[in-house]
C-alpha atoms as a PDB file:
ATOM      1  CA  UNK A   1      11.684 -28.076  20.808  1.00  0.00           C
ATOM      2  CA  UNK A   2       8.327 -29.112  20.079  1.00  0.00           C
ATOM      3  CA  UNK A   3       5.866 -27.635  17.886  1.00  0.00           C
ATOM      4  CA  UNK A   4       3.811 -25.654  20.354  1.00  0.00           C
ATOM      5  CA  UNK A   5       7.153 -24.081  22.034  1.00  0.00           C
ATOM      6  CA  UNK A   6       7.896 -23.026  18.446  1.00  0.00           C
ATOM      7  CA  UNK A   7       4.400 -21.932  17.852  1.00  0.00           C
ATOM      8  CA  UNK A   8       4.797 -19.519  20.686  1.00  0.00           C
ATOM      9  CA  UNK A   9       8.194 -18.080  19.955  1.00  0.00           C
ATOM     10  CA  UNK A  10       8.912 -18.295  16.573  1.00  0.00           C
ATOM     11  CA  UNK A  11       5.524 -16.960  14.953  1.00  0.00           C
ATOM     12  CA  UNK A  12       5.523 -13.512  17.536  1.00  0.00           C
ATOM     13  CA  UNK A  13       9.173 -12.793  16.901  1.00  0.00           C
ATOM     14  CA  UNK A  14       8.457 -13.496  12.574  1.00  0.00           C
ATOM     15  CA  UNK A  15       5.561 -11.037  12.970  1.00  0.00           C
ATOM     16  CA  UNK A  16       7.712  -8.649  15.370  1.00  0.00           C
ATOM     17  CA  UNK A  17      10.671  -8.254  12.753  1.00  0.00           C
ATOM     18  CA  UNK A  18       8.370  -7.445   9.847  1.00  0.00           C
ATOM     19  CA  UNK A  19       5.829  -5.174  11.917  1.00  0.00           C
ATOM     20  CA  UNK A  20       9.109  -3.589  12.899  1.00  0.00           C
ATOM     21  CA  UNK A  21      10.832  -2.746   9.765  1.00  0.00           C
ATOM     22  CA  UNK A  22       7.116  -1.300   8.753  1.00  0.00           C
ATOM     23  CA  UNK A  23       7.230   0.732  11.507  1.00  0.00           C
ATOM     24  CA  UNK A  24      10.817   1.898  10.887  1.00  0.00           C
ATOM     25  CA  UNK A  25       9.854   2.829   7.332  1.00  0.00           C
ATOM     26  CA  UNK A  26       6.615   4.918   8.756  1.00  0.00           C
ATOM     27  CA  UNK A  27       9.072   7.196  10.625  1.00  0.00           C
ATOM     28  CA  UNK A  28      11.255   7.133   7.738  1.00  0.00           C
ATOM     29  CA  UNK A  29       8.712   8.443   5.329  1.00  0.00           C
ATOM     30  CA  UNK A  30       7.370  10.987   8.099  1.00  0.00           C
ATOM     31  CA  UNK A  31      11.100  12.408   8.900  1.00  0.00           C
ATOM     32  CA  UNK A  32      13.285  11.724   6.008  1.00  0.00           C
ATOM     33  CA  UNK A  33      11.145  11.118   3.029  1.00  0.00           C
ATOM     34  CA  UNK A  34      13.863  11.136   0.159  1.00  0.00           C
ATOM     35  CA  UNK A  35      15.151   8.139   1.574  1.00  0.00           C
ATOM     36  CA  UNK A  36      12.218   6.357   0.879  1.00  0.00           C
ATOM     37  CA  UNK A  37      10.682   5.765  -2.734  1.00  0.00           C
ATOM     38  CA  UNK A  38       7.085   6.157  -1.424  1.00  0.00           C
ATOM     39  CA  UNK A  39       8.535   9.743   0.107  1.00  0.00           C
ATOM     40  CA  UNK A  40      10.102  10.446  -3.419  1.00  0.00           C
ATOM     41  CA  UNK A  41       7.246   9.107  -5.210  1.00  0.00           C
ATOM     42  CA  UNK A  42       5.092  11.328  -3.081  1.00  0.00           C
ATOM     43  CA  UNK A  43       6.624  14.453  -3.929  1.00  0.00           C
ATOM     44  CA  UNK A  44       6.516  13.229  -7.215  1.00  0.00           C
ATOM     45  CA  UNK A  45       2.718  12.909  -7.433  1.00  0.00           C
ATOM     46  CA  UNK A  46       2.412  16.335  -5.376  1.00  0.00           C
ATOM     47  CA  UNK A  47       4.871  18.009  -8.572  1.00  0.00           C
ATOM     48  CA  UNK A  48       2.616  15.794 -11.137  1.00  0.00           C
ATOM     49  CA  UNK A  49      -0.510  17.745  -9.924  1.00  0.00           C
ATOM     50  CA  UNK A  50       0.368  20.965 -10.023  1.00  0.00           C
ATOM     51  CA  UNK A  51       1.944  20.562 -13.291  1.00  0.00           C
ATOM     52  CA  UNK A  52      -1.708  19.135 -14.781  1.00  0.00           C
ATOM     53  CA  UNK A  53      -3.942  21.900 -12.592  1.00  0.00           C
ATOM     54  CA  UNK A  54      -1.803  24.665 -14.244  1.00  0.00           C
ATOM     55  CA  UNK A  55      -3.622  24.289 -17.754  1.00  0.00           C
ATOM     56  CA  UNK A  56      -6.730  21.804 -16.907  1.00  0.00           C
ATOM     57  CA  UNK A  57      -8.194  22.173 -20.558  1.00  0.00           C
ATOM     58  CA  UNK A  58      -4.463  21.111 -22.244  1.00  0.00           C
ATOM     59  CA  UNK A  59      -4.099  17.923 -19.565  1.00  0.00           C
ATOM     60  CA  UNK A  60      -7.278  17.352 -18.059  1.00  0.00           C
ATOM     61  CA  UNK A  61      -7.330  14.159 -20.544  1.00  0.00           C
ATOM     62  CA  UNK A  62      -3.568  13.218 -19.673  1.00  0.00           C
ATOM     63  CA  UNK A  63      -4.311  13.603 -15.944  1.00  0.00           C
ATOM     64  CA  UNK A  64      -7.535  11.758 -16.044  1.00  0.00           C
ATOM     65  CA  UNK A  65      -5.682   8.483 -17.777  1.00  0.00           C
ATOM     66  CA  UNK A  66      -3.473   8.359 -15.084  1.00  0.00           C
ATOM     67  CA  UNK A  67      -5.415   8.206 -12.878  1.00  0.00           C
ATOM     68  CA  UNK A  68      -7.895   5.550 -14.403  1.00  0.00           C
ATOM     69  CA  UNK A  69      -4.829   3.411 -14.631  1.00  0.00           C
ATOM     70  CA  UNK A  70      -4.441   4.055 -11.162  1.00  0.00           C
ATOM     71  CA  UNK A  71      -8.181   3.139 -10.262  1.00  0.00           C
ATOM     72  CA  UNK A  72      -7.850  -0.134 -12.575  1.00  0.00           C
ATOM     73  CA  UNK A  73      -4.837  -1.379 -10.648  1.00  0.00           C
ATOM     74  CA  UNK A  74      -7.121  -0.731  -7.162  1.00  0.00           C
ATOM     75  CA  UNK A  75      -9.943  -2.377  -8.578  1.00  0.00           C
ATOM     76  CA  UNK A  76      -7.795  -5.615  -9.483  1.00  0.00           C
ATOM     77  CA  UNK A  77      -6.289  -5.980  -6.754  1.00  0.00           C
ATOM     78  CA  UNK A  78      -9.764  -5.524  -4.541  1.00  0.00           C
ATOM     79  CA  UNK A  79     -10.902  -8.154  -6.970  1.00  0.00           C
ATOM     80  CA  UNK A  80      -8.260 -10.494  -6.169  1.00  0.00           C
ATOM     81  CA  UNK A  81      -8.620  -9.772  -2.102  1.00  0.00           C
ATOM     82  CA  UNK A  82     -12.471 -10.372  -2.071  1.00  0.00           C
ATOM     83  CA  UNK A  83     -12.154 -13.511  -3.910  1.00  0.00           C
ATOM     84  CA  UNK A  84      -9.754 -14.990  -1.746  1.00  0.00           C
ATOM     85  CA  UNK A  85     -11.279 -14.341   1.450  1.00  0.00           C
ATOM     86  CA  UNK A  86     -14.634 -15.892  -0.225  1.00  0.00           C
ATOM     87  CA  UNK A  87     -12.682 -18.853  -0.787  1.00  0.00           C
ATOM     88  CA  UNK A  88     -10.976 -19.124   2.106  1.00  0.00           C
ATOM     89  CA  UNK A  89     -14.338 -18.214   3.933  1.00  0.00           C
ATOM     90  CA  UNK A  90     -15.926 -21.132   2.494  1.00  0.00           C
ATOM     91  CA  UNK A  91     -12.863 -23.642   3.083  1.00  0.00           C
ATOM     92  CA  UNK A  92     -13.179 -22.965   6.713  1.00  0.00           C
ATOM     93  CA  UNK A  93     -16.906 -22.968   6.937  1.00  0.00           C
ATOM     94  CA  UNK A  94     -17.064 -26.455   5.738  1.00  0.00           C
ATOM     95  CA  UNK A  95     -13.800 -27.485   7.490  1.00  0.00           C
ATOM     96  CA  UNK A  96     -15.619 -26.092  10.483  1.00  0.00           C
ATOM     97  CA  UNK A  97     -18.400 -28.635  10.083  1.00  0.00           C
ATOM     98  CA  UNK A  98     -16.915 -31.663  10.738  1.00  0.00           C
ATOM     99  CA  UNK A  99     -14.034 -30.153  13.427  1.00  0.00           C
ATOM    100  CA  UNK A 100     -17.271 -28.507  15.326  1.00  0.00           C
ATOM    101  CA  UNK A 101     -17.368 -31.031  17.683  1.00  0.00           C
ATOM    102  CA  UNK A 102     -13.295 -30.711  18.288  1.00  0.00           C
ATOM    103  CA  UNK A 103     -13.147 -27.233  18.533  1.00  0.00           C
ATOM    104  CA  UNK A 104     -16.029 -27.949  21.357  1.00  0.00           C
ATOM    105  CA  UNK A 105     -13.561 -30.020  23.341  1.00  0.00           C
ATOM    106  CA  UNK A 106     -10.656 -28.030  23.005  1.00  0.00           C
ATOM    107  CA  UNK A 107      -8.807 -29.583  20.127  1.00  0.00           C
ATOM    108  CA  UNK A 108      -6.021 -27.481  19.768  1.00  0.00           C
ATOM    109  CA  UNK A 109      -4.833 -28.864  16.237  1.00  0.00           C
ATOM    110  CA  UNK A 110      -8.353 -27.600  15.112  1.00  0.00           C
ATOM    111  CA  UNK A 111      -8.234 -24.173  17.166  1.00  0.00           C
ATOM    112  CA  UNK A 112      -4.450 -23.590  15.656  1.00  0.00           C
ATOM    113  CA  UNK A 113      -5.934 -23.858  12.173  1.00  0.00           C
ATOM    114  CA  UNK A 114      -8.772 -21.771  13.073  1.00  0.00           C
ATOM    115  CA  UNK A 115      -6.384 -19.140  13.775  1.00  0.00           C
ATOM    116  CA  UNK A 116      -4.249 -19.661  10.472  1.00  0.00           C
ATOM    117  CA  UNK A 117      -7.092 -19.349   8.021  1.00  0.00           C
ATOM    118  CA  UNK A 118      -8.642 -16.367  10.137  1.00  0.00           C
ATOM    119  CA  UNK A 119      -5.605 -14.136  10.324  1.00  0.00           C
ATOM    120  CA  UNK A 120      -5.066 -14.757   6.401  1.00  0.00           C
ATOM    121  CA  UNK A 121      -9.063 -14.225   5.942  1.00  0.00           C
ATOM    122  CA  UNK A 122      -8.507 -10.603   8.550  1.00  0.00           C
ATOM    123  CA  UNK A 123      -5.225  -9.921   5.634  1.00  0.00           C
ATOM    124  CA  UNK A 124      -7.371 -10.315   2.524  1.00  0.00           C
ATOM    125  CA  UNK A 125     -10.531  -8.287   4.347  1.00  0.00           C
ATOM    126  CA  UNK A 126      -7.948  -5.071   5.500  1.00  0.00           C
ATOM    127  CA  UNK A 127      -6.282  -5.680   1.788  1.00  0.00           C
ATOM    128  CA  UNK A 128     -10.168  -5.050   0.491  1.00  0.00           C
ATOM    129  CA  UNK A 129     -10.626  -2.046   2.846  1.00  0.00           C
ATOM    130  CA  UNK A 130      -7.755  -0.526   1.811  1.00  0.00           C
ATOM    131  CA  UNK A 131      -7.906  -0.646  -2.117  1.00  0.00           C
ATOM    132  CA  UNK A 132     -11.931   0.175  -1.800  1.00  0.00           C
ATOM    133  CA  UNK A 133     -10.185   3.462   0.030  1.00  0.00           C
ATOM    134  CA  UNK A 134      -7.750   4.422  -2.401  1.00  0.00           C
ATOM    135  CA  UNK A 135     -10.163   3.668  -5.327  1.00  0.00           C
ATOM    136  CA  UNK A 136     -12.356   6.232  -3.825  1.00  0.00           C
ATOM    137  CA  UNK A 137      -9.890   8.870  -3.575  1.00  0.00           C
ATOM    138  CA  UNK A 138      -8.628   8.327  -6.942  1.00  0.00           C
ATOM    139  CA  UNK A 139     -12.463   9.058  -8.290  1.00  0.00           C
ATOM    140  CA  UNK A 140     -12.528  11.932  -6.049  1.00  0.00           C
ATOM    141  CA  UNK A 141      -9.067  13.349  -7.758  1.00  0.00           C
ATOM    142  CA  UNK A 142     -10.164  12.790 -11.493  1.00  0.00           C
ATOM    143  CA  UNK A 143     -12.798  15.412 -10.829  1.00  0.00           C
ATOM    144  CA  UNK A 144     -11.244  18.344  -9.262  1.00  0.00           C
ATOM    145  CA  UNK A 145      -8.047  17.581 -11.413  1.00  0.00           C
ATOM    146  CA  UNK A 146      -9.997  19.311 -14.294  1.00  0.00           C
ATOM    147  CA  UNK A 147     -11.997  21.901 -12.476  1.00  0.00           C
ATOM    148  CA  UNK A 148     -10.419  24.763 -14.444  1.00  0.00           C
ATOM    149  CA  UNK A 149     -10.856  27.471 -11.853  1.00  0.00           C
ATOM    150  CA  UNK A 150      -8.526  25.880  -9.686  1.00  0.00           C
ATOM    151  CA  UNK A 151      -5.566  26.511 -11.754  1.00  0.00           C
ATOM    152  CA  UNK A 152      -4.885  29.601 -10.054  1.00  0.00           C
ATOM    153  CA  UNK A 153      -5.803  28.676  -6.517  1.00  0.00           C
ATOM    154  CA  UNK A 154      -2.595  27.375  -4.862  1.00  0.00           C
ATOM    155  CA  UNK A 155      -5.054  25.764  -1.546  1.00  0.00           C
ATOM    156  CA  UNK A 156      -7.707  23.468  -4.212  1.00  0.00           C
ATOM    157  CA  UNK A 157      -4.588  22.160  -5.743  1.00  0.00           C
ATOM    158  CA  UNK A 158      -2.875  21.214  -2.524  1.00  0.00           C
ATOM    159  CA  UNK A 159      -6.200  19.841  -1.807  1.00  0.00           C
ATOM    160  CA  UNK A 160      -6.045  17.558  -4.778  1.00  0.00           C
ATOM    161  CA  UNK A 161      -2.446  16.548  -4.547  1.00  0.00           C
ATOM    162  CA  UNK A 162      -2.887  15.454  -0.808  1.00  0.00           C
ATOM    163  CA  UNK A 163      -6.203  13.692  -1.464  1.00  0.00           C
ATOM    164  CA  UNK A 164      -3.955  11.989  -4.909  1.00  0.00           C
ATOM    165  CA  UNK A 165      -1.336  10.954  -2.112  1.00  0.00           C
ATOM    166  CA  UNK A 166      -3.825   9.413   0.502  1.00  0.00           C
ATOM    167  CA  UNK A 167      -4.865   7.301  -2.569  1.00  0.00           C
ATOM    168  CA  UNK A 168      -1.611   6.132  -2.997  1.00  0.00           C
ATOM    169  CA  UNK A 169      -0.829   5.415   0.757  1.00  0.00           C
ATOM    170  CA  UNK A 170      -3.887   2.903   0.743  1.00  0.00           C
ATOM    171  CA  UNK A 171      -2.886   1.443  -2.077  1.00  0.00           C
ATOM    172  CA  UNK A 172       0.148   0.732  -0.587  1.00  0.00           C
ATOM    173  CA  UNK A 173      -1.206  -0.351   2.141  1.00  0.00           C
ATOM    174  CA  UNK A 174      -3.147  -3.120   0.759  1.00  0.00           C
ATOM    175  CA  UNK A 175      -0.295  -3.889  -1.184  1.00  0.00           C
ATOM    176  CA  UNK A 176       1.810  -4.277   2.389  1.00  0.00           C
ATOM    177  CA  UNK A 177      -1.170  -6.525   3.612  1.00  0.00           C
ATOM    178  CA  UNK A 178      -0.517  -9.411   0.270  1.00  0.00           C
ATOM    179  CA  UNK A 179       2.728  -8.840   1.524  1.00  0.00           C
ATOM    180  CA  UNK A 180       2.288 -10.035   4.925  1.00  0.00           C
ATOM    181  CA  UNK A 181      -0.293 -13.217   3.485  1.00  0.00           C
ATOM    182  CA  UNK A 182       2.928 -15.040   2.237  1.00  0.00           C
ATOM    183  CA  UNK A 183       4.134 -15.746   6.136  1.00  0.00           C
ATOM    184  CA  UNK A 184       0.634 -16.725   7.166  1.00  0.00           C
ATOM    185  CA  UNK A 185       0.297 -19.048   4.055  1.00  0.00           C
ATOM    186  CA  UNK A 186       3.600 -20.548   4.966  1.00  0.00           C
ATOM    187  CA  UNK A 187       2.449 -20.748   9.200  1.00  0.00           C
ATOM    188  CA  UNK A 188      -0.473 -23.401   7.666  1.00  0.00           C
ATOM    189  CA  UNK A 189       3.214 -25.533   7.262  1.00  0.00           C
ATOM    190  CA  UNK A 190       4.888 -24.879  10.253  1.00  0.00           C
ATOM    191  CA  UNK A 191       6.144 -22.141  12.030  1.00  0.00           C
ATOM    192  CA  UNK A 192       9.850 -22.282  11.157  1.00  0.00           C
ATOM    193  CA  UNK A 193       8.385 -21.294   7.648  1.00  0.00           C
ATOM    194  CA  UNK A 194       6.937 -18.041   8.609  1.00  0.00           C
ATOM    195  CA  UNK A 195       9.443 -17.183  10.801  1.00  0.00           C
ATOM    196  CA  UNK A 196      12.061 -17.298   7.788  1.00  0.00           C
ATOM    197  CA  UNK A 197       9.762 -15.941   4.915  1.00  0.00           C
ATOM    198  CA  UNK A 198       9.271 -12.601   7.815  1.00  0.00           C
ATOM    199  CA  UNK A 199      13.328 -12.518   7.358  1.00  0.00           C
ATOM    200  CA  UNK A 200      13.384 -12.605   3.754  1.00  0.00           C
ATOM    201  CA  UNK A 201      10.427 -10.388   2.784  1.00  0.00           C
ATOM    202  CA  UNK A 202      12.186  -7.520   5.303  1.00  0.00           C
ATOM    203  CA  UNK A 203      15.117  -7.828   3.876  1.00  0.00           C
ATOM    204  CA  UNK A 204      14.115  -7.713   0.275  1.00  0.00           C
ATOM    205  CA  UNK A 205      11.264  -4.863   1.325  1.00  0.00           C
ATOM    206  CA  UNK A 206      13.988  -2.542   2.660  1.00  0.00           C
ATOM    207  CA  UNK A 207      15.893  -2.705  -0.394  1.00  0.00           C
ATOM    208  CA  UNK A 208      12.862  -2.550  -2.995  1.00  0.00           C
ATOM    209  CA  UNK A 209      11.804   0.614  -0.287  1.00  0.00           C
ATOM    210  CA  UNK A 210      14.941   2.647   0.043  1.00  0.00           C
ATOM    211  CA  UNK A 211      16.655   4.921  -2.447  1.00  0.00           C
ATOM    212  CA  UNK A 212      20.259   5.201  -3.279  1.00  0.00           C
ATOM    213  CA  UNK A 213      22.075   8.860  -2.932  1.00  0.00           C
ATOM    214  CA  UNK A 214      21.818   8.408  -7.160  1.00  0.00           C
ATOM    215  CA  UNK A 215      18.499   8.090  -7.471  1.00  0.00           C
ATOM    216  CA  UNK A 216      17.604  11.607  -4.555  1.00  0.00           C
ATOM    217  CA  UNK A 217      20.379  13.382  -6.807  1.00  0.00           C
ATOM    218  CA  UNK A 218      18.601  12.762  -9.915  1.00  0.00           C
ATOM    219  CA  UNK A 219      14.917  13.494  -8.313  1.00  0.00           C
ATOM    220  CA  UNK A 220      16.501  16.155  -7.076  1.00  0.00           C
ATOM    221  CA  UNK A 221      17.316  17.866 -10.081  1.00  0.00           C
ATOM    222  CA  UNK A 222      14.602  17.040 -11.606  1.00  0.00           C
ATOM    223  CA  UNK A 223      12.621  18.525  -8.996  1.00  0.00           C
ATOM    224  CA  UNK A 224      14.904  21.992  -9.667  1.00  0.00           C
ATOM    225  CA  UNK A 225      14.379  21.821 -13.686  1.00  0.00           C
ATOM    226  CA  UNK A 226      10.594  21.508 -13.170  1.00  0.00           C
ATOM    227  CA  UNK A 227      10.159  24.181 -10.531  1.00  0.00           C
ATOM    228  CA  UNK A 228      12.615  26.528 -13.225  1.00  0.00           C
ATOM    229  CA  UNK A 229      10.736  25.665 -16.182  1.00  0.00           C
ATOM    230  CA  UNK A 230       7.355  27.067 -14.271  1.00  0.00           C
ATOM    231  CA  UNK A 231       8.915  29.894 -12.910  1.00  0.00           C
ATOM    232  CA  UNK A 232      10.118  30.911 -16.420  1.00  0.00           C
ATOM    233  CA  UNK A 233       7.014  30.062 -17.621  1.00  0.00           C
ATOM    234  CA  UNK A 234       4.692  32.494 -15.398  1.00  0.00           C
ATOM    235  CA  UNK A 235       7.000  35.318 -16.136  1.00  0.00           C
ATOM    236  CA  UNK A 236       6.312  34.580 -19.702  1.00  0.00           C
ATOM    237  CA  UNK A 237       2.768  34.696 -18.536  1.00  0.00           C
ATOM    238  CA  UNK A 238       3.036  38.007 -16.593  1.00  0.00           C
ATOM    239  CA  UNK A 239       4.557  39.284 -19.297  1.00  0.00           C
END
């Protein structure tokens, strides 16, 4: 086959495999979260919270270093997202230069290239967006996390713990957007490339993603000793 037959089958079934798995582990996370460690880790974060909120003045310190290591690991990776598309933006403004005159007459080398650099520029930009997002819902949670009249308000501290979790989700999602910049680096070589880094990054994503029955059985439990410990601790209280 040549290369542009390849081009046009290889490159939209790469990108359909791993767009599919992603959306296969959205419904996953939405209908059977255990499964999943960003369900587990989810309903860990949503435990962690109420667990700080209960005594603000005792963990308000704990909680907020947490979540500063949290905001750090944004910030680098928005770092890292912004640079690259900078470089790559100026790689393909002075590559653009001297192919201006191609790309005028339809020189589809030049136009494929285009394409390359600007769907690994658009990966980098979301990657930006996304870890911008979740670094401001991480400030947003290191202030009410130590608002001490909200330790008896069950609604402010499911407000916090879902705003904690919507932090997390964009983090993840700009981590899922480096993810998918390995293909498109490898499509500058070729589209055989992509196609088979798409297989191997599902693969290895669904088993980094999904949880074994030992490691529910031991969140669960966990999950029971914590909610036992603060049961017997606000009797202790009432008492």
């Amino acid at each position: 086959m040549q290369e542009k037959e390849l081009d046009f089958l290889l490159v939209p079934l790469g990108l359909l495999i791993f767009f599919s798995y992603h959306v296969w582990l959205l419904y996953t996370i939405t209908y059977n979260p255990k499964r999943t460690v960003i369900g587990l880790n989810a309903e860990s974060r949503h435990t962690w919270v109420f667990s700080m909120m209960t005594d603000p003045l005792k963990n308000g310190v704990l909680a907020v270093q947490t979540i500063r290591n949290n905001i750090m690991a944004s910030t680098l990776l928005a770092t890292t997202a912004i640079t690259l598309s900078s470089i790559i933006s100026v790689f393909v403004s002075n590559s653009s230069k001297s192919t201006s005159t191609e790309l005028v007459y339809g020189n589809r080398t030049s136009m494929m290239s285009s394409i390359k650099f600007f769907s690994i520029l658009l990966c980098f930009l979301v990657a930006f967006l996304c870890n911008v997002q979740s670094i401001r819902y991480y400030a947003h949670v290191s202030f009410l996390a130590t608002v001490p009249t909200f330790k008896d308000r069950r609604d402010c501290i499911e407000y916090v713990a879902r705003n904690l979790n919507r932090g997390s989700f964009f983090w993840s999602l700009g981590l899922r957007a480096f993810y998918l910049s390995f293909p498109l680096f490898l499509w500058v070589f070729g589209p055989i490339p992509l196609f088979v880094c798409c297989l191997i990054l599902s693969s290895l994503l669904y088993f980094l993603d999904t949880t074994t029955s030992f490691t529910r059985d031991l969140h669960s439990q966990s999950m029971k000793e914590e909610e036992n410990g603060n049961g017997m601790e606000s009797i202790h209280h009432s008492s």
